[in-house]
C-alpha atoms as a PDB file:
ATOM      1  CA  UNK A   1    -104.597 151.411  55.187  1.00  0.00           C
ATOM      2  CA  UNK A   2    -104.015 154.418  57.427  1.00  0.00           C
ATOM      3  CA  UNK A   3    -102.016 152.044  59.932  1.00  0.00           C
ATOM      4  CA  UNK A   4     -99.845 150.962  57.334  1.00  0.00           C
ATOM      5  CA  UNK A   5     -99.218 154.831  55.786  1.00  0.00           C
ATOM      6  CA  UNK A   6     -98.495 155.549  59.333  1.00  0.00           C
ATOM      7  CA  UNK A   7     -95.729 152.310  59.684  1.00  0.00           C
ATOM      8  CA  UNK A   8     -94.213 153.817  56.025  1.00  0.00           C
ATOM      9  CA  UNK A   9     -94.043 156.667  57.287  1.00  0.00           C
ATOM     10  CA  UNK A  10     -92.247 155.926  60.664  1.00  0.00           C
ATOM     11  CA  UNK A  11     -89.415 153.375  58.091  1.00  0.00           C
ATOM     12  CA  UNK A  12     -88.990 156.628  56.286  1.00  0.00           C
ATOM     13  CA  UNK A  13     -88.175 159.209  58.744  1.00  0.00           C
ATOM     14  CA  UNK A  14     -85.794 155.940  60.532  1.00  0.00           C
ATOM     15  CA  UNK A  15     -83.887 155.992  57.622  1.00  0.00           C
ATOM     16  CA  UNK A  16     -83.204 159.140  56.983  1.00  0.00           C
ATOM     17  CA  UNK A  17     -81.518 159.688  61.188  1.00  0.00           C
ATOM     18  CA  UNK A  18     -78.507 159.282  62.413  1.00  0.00           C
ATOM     19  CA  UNK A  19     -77.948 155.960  64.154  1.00  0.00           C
ATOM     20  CA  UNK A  20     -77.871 157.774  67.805  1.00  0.00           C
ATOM     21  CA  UNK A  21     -81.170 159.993  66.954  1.00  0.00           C
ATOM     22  CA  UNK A  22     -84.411 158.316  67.939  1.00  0.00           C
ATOM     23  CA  UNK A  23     -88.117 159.458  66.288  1.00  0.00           C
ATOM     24  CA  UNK A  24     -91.093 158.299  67.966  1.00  0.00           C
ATOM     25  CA  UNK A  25     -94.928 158.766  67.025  1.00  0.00           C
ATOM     26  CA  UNK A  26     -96.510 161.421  69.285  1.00  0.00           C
ATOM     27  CA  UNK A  27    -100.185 160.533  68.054  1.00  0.00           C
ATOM     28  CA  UNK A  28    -102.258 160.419  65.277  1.00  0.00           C
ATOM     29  CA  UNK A  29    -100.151 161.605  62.233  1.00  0.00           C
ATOM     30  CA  UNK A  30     -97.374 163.486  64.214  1.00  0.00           C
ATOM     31  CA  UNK A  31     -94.071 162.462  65.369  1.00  0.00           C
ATOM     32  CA  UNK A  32     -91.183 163.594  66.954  1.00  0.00           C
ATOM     33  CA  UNK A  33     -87.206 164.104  66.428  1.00  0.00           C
ATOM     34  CA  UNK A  34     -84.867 163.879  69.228  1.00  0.00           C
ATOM     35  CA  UNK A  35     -81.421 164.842  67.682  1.00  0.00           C
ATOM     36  CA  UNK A  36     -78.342 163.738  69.805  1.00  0.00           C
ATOM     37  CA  UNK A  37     -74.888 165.203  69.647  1.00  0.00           C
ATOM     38  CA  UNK A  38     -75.814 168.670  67.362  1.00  0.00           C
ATOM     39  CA  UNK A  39     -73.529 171.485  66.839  1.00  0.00           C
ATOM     40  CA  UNK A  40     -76.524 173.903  66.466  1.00  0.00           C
ATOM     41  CA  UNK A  41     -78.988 175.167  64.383  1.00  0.00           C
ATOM     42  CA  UNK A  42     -77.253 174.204  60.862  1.00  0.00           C
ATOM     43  CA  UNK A  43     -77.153 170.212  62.518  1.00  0.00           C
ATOM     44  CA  UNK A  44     -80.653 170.250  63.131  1.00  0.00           C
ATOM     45  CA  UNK A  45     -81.838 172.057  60.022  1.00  0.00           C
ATOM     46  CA  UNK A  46     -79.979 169.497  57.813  1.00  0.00           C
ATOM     47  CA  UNK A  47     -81.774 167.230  59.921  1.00  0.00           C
ATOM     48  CA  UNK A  48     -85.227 168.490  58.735  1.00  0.00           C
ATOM     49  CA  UNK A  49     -84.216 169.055  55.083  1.00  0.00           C
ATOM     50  CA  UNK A  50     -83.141 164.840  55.142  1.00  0.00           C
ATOM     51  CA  UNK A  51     -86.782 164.400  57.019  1.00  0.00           C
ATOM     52  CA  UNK A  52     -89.058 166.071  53.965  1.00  0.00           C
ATOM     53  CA  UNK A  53     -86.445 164.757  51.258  1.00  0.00           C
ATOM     54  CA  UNK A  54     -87.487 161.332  52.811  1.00  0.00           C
ATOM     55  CA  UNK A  55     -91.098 162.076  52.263  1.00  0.00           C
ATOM     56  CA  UNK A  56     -91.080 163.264  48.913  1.00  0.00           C
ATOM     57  CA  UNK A  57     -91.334 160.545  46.926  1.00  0.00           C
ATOM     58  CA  UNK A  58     -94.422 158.876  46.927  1.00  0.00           C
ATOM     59  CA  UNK A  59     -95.372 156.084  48.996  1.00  0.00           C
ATOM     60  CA  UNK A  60     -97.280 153.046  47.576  1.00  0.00           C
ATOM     61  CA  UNK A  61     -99.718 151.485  50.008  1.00  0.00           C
ATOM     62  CA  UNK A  62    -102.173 148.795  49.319  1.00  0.00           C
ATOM     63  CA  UNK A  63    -101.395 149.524  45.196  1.00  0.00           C
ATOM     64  CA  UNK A  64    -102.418 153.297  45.798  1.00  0.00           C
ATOM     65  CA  UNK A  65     -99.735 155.880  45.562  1.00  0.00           C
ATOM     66  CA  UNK A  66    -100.209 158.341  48.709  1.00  0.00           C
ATOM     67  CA  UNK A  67     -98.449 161.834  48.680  1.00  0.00           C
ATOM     68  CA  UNK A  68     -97.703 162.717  52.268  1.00  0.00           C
ATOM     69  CA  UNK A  69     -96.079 166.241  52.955  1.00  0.00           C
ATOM     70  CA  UNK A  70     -94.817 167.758  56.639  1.00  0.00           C
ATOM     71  CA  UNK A  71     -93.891 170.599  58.686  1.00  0.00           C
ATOM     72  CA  UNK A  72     -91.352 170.688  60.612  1.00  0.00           C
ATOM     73  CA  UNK A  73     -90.723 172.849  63.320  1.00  0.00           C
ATOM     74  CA  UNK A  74     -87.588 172.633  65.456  1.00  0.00           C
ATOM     75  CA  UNK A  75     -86.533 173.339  69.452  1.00  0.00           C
ATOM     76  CA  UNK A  76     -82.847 173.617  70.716  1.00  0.00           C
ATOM     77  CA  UNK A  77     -81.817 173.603  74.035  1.00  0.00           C
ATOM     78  CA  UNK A  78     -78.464 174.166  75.555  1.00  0.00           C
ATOM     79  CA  UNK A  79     -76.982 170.948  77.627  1.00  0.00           C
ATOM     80  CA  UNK A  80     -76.728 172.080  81.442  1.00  0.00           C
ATOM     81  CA  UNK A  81     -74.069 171.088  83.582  1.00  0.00           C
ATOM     82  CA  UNK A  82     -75.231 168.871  86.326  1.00  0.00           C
ATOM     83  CA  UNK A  83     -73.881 169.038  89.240  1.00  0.00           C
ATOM     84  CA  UNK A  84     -74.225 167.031  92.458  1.00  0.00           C
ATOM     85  CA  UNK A  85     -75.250 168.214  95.626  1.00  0.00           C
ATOM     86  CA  UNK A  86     -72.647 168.509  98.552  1.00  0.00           C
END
């Protein structure tokens, strides 16, 4: 049952990204967000807020309803110019 809560999980947090932002499973019951093309902070917490609305509702697994809840934390960079060597 857990591998299927964790596969529910995953369609969930797929669905609620942008076609161009990728989530993969870190390990055990954590995952991460990789958010592409953000205009800052506002972008990403938007991002979160569509994460846990996805989550909310109750997931049905094996005909038992599982509650799941998260944290979220969040890390921006800035993008860095490459340059190429002379």
């Amino acid at each position: 049952m857990g591998d299927a809560l964790l596969v529910a999980v995953a369609g969930r947090l797929s669905e609620s990204l942008r076609s161009g932002d990728t989530a993969a499973r870190f390990g055990g019951d954590e995952f991460a967000i990789l958010l592409e093309e953000t205009a800052g902070p506002e972008d990403a917490c938007q991002a979160a807020e569509r994460v846990i609305s996805a989550l909310r509702a109750p997931l049905v697994i094996e005909d038992h309803e599982i509650q799941v809840h998260a944290s979220v934390g969040i890390a921006l960079t800035r993008r860095v110019a490459r340059t190429r060597p002379s």
